[in-house]
N, C-alpha and C. Protein backbone atom coordinates (compact mmCIF):
# COMPACT_ATOMS: atom_id res chain seq x y z
N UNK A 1 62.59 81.14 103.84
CA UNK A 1 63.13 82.09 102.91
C UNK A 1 62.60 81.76 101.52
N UNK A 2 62.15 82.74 100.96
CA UNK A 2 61.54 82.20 99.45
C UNK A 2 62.72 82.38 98.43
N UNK A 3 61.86 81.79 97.52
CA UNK A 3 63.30 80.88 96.20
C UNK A 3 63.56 82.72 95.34
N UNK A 4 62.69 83.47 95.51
CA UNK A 4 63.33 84.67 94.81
C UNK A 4 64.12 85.58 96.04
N UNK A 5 64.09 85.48 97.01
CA UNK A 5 65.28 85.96 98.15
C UNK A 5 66.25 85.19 98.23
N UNK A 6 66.64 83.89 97.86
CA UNK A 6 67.49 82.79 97.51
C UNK A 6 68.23 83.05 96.23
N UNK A 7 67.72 83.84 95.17
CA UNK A 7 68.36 83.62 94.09
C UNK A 7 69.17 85.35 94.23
N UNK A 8 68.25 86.33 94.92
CA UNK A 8 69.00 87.57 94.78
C UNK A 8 70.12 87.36 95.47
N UNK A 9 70.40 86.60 96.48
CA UNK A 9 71.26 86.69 97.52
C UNK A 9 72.40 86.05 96.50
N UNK A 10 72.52 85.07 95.95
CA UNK A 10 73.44 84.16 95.10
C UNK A 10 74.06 85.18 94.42
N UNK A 11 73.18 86.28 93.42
CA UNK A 11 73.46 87.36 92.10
C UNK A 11 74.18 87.68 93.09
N UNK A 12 74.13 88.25 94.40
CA UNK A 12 74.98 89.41 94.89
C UNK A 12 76.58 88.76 95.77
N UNK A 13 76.25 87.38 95.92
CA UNK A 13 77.66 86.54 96.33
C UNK A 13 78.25 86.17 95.05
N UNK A 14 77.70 86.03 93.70
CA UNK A 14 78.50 85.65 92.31
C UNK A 14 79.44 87.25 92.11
N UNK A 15 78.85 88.61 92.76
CA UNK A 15 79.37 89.80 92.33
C UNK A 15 80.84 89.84 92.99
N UNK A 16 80.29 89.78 94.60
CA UNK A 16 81.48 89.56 95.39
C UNK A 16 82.52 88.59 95.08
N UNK A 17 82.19 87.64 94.76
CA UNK A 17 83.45 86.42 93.85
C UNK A 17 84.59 87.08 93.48
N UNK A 18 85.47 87.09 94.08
CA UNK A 18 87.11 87.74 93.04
C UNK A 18 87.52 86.28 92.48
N UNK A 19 88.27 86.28 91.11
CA UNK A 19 89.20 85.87 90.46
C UNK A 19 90.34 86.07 90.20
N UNK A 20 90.96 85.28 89.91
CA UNK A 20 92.35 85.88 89.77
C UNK A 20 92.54 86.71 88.21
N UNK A 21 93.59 87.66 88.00
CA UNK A 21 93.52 88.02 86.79
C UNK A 21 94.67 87.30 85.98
N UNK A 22 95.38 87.41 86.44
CA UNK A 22 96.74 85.98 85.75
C UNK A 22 97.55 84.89 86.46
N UNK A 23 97.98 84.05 86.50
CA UNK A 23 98.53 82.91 87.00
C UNK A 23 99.43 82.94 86.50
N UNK A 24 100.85 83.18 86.70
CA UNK A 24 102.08 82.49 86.23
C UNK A 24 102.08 81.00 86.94
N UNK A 25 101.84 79.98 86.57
CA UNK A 25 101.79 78.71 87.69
C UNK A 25 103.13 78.49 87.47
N UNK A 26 103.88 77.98 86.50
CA UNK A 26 105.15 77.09 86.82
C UNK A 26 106.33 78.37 87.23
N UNK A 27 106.18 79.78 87.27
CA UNK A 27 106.61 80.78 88.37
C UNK A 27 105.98 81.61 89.90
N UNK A 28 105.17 80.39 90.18
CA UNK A 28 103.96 81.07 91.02
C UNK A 28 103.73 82.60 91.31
N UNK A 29 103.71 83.55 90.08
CA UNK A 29 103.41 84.38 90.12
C UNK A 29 101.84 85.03 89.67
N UNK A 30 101.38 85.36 90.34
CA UNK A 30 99.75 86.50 90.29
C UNK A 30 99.84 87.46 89.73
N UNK A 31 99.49 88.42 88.78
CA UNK A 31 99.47 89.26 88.71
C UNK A 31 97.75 89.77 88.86
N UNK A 32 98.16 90.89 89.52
CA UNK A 32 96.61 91.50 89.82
C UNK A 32 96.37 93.00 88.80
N UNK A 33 95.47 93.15 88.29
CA UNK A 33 95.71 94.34 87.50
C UNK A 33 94.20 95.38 88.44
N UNK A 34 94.34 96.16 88.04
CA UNK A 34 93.23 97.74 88.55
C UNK A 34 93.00 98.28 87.24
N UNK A 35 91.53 98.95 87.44
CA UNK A 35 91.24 100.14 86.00
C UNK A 35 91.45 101.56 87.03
N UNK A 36 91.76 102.64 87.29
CA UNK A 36 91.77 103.91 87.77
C UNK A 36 90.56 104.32 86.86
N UNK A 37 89.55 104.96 87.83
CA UNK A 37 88.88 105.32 86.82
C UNK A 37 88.05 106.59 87.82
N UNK A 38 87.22 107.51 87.22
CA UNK A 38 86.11 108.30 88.04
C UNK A 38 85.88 107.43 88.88
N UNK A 39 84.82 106.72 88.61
CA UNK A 39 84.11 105.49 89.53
C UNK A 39 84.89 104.47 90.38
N UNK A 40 86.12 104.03 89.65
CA UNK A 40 87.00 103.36 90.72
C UNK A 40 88.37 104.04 91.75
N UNK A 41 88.37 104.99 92.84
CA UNK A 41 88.81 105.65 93.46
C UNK A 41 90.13 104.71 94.05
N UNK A 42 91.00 105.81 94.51
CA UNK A 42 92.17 104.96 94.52
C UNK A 42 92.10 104.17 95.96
N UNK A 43 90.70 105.17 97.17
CA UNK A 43 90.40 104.26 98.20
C UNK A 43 90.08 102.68 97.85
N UNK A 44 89.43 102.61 96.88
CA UNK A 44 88.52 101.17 96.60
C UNK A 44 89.51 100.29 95.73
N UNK A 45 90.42 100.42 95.51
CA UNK A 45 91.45 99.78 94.68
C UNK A 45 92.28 99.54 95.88
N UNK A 46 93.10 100.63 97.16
CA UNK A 46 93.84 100.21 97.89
C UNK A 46 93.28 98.94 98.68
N UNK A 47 91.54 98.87 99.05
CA UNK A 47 90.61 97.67 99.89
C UNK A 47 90.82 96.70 98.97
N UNK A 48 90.67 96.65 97.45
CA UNK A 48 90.78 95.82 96.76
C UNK A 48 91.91 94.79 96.81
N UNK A 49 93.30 95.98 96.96
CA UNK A 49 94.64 95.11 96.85
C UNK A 49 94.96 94.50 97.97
N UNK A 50 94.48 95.38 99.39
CA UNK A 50 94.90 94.55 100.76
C UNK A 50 94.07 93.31 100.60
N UNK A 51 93.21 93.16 100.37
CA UNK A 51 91.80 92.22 100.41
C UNK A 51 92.82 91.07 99.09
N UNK A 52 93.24 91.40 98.39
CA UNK A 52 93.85 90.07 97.55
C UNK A 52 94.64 89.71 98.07
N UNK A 53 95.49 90.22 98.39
CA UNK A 53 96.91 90.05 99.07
C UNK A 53 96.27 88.99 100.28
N UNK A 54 95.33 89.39 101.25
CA UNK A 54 95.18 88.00 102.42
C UNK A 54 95.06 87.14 101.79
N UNK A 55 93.77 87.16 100.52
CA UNK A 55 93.48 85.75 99.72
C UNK A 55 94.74 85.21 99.31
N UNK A 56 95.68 85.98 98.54
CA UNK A 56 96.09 85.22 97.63
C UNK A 56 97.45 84.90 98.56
N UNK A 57 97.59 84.99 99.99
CA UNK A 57 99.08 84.57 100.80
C UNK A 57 98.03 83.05 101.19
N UNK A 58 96.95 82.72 100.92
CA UNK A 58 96.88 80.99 101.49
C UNK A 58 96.90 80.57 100.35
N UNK A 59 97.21 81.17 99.01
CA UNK A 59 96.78 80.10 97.69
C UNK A 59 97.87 79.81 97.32
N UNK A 60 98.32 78.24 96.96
CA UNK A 60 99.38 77.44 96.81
C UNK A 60 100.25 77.59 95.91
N UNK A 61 99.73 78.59 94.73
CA UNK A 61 100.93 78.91 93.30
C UNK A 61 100.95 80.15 93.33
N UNK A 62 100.78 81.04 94.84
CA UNK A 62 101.17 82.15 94.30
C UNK A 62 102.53 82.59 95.82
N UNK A 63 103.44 82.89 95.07
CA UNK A 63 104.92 83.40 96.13
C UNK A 63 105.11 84.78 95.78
N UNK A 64 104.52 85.24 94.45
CA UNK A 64 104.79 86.78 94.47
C UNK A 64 103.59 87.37 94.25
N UNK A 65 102.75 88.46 94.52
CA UNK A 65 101.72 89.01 93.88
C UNK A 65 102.26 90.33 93.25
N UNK A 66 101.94 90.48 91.95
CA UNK A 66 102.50 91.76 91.01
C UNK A 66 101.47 92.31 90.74
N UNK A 67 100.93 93.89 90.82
CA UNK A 67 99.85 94.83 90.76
C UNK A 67 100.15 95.55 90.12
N UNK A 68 99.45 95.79 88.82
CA UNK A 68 99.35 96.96 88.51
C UNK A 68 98.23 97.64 88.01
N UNK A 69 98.45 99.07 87.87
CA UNK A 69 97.23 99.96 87.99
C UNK A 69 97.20 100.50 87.03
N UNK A 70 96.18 100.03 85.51
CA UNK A 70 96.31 101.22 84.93
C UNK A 70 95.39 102.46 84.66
N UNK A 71 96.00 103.69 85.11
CA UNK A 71 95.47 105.11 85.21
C UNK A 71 95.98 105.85 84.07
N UNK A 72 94.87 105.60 83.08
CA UNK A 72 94.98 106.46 81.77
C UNK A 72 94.78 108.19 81.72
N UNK A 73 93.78 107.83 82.55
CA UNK A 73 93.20 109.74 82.93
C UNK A 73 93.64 110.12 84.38
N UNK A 74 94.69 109.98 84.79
CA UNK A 74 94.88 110.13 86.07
C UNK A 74 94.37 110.18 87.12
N UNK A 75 93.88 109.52 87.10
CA UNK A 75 92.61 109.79 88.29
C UNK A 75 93.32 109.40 89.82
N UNK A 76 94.15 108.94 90.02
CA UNK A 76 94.82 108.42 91.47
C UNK A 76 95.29 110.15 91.44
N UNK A 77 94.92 110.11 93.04
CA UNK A 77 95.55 111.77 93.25
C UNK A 77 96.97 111.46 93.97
N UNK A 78 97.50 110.56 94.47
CA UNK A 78 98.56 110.41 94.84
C UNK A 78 99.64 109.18 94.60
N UNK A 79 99.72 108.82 93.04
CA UNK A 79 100.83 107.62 93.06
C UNK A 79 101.54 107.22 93.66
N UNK A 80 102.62 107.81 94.06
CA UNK A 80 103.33 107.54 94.74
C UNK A 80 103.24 106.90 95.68
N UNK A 81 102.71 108.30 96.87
CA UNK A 81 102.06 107.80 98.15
C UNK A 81 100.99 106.56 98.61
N UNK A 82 100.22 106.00 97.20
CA UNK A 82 99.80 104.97 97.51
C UNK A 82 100.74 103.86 96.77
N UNK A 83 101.02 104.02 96.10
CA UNK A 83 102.71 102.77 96.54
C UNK A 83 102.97 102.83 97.44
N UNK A 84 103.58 103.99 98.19
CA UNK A 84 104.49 103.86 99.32
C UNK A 84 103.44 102.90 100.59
N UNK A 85 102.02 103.44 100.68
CA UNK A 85 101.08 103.38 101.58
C UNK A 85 101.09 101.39 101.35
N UNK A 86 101.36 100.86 100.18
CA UNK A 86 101.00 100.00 99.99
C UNK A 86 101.75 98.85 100.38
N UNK A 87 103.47 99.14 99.96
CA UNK A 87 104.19 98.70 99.88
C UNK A 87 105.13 98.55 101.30
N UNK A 88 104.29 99.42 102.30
CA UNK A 88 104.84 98.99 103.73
C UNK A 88 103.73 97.94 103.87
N UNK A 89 103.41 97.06 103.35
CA UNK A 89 102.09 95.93 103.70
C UNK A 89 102.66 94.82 102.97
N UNK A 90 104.10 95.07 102.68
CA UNK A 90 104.34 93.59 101.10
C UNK A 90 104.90 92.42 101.89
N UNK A 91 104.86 92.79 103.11
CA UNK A 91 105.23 91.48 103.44
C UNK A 91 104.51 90.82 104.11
N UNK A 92 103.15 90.40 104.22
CA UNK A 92 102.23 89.84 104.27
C UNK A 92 102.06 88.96 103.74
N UNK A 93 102.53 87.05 105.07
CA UNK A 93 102.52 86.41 104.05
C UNK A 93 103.65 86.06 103.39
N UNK A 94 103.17 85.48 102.01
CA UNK A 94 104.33 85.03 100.77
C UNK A 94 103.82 85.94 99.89
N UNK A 95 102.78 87.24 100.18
CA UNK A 95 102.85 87.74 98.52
C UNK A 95 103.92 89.20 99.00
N UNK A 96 103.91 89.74 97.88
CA UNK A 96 104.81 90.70 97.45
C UNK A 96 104.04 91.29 96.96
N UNK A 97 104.23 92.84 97.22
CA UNK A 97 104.02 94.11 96.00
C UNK A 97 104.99 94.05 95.28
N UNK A 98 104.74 94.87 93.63
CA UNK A 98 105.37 94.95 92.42
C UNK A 98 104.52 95.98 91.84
N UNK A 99 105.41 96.80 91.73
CA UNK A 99 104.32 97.93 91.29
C UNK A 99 105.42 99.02 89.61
């Protein structure tokens, strides 16, 4: 494998990398935040949140995960329903929805 197919592959596993967005540590609370946007659809935010939620039920300071979404231009066509869609999934684990 050559050293410039070695380095694209890295750029595109540094992209995939999630972080956390806040740590409450001495309340082991997470909070995860979302942008709603044209480009970020409320499909790719719901993959986003199930996809943290597995990570973040093996990580050791987190007992609640709190999400929120903010949609300035409305762009989620169904609030609610993706709470609701979401929030039959909160018990997965030790995290929690909070919405």
């Amino acid at each position: 494998m050559s050293q410039k197919y070695k380095s694209i592959l890295a750029v595109i596993s540094a992209r995939k990398a999630s972080r956390m967005d806040f740590l409450l540590k001495d309340k082991q609370i997470v909070v995860e935040t979302k942008f709603a946007s044209k480009n970020h659809s409320d499909k790719e935010i719901g993959t986003e949140l199930i996809d943290d939620t597995a990570r973040y039920k093996e990580h050791p300071d987190c007992q609640v995960l709190s999400c929120f979404i903010y949609d300035p231009e409305r762009q989620m066509r169904n609030p609610r329903g993706f709470e609701n869609d979401l929030t039959s999934v909160k018990n997965i684990g030790k995290a929690l929805w909070n919405f």
